[in-house]
N, C-alpha and C. Protein backbone atom coordinates (compact mmCIF):
# COMPACT_ATOMS: atom_id res chain seq x y z
N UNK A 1 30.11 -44.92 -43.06
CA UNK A 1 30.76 -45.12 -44.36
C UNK A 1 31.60 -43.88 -44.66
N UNK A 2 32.92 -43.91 -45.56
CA UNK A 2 33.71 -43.31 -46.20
C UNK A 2 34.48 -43.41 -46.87
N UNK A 3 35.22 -42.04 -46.83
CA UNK A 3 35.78 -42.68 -48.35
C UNK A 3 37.29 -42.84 -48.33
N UNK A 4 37.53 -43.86 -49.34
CA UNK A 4 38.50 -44.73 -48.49
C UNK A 4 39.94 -44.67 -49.57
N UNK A 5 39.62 -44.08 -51.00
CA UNK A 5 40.41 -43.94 -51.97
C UNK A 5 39.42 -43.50 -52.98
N UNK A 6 40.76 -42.61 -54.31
CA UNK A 6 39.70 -42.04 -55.42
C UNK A 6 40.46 -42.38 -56.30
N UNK A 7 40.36 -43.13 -57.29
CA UNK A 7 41.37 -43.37 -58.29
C UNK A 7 40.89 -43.28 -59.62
N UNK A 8 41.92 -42.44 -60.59
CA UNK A 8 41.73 -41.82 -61.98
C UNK A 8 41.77 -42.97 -63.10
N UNK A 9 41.30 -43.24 -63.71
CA UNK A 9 41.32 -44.20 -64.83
C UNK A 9 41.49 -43.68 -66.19
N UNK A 10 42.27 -44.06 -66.30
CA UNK A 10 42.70 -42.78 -68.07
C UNK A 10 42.41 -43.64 -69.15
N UNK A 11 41.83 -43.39 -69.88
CA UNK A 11 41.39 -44.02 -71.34
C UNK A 11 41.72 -43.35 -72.49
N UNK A 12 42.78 -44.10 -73.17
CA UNK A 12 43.29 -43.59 -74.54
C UNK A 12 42.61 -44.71 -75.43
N UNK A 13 42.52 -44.07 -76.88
CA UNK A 13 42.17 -44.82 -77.86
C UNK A 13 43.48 -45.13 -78.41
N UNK A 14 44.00 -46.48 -78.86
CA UNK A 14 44.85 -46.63 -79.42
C UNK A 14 45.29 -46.59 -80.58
N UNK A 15 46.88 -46.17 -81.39
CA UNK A 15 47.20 -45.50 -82.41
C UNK A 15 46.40 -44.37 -82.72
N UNK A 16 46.27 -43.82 -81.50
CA UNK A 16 45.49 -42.17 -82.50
C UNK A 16 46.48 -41.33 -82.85
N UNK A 17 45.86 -40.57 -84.08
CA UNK A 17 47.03 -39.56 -84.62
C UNK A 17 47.44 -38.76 -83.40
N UNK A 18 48.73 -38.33 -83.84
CA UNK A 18 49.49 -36.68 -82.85
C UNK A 18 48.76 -36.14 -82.30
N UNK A 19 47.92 -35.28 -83.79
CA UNK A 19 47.43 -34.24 -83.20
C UNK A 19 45.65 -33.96 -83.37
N UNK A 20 45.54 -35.16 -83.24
CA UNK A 20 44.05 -35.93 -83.02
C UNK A 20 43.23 -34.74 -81.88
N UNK A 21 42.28 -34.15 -82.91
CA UNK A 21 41.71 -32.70 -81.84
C UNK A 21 40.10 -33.58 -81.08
N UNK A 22 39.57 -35.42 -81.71
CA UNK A 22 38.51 -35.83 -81.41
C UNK A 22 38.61 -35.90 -79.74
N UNK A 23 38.11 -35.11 -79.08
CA UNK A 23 37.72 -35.23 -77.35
C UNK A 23 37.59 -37.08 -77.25
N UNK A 24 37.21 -37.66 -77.49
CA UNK A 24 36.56 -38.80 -77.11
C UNK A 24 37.90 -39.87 -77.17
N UNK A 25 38.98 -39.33 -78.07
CA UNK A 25 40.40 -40.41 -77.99
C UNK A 25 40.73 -40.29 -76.24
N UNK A 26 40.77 -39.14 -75.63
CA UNK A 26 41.25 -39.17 -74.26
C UNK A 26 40.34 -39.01 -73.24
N UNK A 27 40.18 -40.08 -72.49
CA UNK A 27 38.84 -39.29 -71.34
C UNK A 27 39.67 -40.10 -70.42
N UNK A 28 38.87 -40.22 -69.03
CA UNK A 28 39.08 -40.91 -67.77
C UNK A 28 37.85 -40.86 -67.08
N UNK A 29 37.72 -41.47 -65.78
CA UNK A 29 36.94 -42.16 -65.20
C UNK A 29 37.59 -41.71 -63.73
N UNK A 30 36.61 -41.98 -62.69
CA UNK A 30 37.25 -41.54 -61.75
C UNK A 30 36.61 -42.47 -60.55
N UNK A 31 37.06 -43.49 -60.02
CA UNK A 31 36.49 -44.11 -59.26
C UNK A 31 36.37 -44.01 -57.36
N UNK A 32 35.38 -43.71 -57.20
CA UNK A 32 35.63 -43.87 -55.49
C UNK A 32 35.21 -44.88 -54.76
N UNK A 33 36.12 -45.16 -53.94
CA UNK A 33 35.91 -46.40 -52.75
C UNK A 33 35.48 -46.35 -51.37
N UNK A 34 34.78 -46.94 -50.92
CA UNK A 34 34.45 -46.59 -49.43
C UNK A 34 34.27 -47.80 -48.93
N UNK A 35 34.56 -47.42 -47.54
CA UNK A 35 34.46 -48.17 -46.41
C UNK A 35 33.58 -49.43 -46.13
N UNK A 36 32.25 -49.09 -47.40
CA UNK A 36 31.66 -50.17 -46.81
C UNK A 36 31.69 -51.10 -48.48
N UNK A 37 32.56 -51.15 -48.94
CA UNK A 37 32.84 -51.75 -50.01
C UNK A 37 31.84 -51.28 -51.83
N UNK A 38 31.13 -49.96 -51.42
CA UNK A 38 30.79 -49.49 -52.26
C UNK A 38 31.28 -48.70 -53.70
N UNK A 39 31.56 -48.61 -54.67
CA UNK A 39 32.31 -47.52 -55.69
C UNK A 39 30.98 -46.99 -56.40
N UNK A 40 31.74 -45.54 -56.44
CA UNK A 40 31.29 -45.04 -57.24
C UNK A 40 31.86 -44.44 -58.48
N UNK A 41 31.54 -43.89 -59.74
CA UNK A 41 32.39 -43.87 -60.93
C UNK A 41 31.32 -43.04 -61.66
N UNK A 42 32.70 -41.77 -62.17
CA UNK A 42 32.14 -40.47 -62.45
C UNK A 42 33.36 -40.24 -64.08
N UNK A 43 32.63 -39.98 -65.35
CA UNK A 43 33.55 -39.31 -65.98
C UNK A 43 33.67 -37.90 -66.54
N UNK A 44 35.18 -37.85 -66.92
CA UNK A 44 35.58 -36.25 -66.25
C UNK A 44 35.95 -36.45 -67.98
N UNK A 45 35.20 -34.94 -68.35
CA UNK A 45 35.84 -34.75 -70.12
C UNK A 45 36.89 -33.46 -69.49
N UNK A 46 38.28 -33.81 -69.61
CA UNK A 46 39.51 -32.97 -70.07
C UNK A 46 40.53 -33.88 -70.38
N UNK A 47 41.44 -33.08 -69.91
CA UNK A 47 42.54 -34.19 -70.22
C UNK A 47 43.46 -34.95 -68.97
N UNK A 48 42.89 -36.12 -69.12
CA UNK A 48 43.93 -37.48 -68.07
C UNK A 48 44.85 -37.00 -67.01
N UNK A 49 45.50 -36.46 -68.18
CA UNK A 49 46.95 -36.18 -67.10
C UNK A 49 46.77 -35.59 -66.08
N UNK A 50 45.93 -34.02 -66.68
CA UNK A 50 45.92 -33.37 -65.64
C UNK A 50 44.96 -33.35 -64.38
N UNK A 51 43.59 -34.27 -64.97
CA UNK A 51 42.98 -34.41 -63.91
C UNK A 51 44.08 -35.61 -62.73
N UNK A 52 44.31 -36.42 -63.25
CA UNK A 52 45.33 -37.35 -62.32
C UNK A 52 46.10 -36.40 -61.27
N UNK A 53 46.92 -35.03 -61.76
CA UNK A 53 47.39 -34.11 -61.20
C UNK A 53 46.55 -33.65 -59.85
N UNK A 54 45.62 -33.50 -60.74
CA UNK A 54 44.29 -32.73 -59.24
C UNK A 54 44.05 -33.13 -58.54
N UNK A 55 43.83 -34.63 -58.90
CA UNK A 55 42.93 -35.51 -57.74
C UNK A 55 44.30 -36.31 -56.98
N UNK A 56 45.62 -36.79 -57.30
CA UNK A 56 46.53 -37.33 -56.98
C UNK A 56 47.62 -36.47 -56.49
N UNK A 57 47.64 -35.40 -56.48
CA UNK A 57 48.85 -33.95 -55.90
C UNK A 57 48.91 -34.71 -54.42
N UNK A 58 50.01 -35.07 -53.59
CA UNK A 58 50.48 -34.95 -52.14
C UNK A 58 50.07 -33.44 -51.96
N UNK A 59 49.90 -34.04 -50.44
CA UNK A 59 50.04 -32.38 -49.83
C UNK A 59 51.34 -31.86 -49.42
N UNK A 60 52.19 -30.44 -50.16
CA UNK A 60 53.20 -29.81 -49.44
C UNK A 60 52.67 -29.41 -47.95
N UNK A 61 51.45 -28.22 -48.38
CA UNK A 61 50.83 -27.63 -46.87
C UNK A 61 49.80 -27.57 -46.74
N UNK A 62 49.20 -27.23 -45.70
CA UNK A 62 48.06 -27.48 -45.23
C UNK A 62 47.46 -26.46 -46.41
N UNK A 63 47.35 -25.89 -47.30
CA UNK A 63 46.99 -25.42 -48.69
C UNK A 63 47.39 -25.67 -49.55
N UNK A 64 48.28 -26.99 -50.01
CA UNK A 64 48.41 -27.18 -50.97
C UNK A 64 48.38 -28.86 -51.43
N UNK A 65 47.45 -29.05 -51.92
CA UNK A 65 47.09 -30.55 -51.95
C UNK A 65 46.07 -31.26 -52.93
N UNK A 66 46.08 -32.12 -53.60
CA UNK A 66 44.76 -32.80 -53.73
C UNK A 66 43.55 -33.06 -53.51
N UNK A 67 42.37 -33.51 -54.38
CA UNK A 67 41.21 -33.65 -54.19
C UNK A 67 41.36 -34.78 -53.51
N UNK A 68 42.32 -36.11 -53.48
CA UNK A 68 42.24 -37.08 -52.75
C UNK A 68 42.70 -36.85 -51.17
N UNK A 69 43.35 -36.02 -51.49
CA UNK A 69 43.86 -35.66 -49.87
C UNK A 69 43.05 -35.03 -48.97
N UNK A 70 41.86 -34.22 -49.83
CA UNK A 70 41.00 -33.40 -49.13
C UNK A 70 39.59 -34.04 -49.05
N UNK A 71 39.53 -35.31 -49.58
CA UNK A 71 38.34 -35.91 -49.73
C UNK A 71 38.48 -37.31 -48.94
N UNK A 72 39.88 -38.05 -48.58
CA UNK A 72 40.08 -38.82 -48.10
C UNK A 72 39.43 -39.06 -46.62
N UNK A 73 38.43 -40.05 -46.11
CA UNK A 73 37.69 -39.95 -44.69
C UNK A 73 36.55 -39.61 -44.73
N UNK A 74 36.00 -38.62 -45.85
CA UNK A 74 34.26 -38.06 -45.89
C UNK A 74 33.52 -39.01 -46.12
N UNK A 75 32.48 -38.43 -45.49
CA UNK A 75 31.11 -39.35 -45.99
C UNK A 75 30.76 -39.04 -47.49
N UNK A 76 30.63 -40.67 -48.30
CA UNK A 76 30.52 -39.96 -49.68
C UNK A 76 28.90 -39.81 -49.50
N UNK A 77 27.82 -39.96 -48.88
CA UNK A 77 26.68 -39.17 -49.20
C UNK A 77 26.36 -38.09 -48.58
N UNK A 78 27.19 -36.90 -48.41
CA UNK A 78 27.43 -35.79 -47.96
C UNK A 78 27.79 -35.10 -48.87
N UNK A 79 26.99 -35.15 -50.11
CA UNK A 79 27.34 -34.10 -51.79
C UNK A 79 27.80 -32.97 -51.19
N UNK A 80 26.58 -32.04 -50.25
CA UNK A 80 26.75 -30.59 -50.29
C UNK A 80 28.01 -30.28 -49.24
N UNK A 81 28.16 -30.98 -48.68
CA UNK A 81 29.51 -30.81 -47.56
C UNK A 81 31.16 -31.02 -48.15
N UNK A 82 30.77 -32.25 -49.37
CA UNK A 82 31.87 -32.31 -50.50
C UNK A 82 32.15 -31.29 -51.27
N UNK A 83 30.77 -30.83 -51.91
CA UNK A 83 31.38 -30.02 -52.95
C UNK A 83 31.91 -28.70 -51.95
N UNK A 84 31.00 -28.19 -51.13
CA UNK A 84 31.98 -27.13 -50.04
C UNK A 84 33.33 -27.00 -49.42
N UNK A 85 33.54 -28.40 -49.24
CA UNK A 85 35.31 -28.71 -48.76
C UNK A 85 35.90 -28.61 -50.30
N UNK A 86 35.39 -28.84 -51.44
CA UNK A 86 36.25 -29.16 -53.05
C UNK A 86 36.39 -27.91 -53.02
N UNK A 87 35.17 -26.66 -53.20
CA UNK A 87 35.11 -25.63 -53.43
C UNK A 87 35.75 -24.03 -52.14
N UNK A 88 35.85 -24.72 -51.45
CA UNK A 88 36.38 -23.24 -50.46
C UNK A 88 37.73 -23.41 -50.02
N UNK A 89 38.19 -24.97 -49.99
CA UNK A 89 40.01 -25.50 -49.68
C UNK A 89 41.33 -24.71 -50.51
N UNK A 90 41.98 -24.02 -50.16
CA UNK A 90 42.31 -22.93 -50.64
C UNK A 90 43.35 -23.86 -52.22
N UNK A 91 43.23 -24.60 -51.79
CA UNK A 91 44.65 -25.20 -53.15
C UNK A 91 43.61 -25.50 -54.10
N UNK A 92 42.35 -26.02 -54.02
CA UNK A 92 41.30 -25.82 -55.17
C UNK A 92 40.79 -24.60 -55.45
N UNK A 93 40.51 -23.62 -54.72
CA UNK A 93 39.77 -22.12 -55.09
C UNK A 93 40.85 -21.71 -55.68
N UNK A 94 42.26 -21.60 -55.56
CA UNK A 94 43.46 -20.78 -56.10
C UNK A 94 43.54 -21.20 -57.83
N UNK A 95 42.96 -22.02 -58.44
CA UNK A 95 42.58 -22.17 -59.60
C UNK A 95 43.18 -23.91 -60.11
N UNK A 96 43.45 -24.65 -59.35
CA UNK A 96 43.19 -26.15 -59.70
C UNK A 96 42.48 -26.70 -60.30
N UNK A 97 41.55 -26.35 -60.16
CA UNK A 97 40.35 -26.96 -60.92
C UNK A 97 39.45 -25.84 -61.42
């Protein structure tokens, strides 16, 4: 099994004010897919956009890229090997996330 896509789900509350400071008008969801037709679904408190940014960035170079790009093919029950590739890949340690 792996993983086969990660896709961001953005949730706005609708007509919220401008400058609406309630956390809970904007969240997202973050879904992963694998190989053997499994998802999993994780939510992320910041803001939408920019997680979409993190996890959806193309790669320019071999350091500069996405969580989908760098997570694309793993075994998703390989936590500690995930969070080690999230955490030591130089386009995430350089302050992405």
């Amino acid at each position: 099994m792996h993983i086969t896509d990660i896709e961001v789900i953005e949730l706005q509350v609708p007509d919220n004010r401008a400058l609406d400071l309630d956390p809970t008008n904007n969240n997202c969801l973050i879904r992963i897919h694998t190989s053997a037709g499994i998802c999993g679904i994780a939510e992320v408190d910041s803001l939408p956009s920019v997680i979409r940014a993190v996890i959806d960035a193309r790669p320019r170079i071999s350091t500069l890229m996405g969580l989908k790009s760098i997570l694309l093919g793993e075994d998703p029950t390989d936590i500690a090997g995930l969070w080690e590739k999230c955490t030591t890949t130089p386009a995430i340690t350089a302050g992405a996330v």
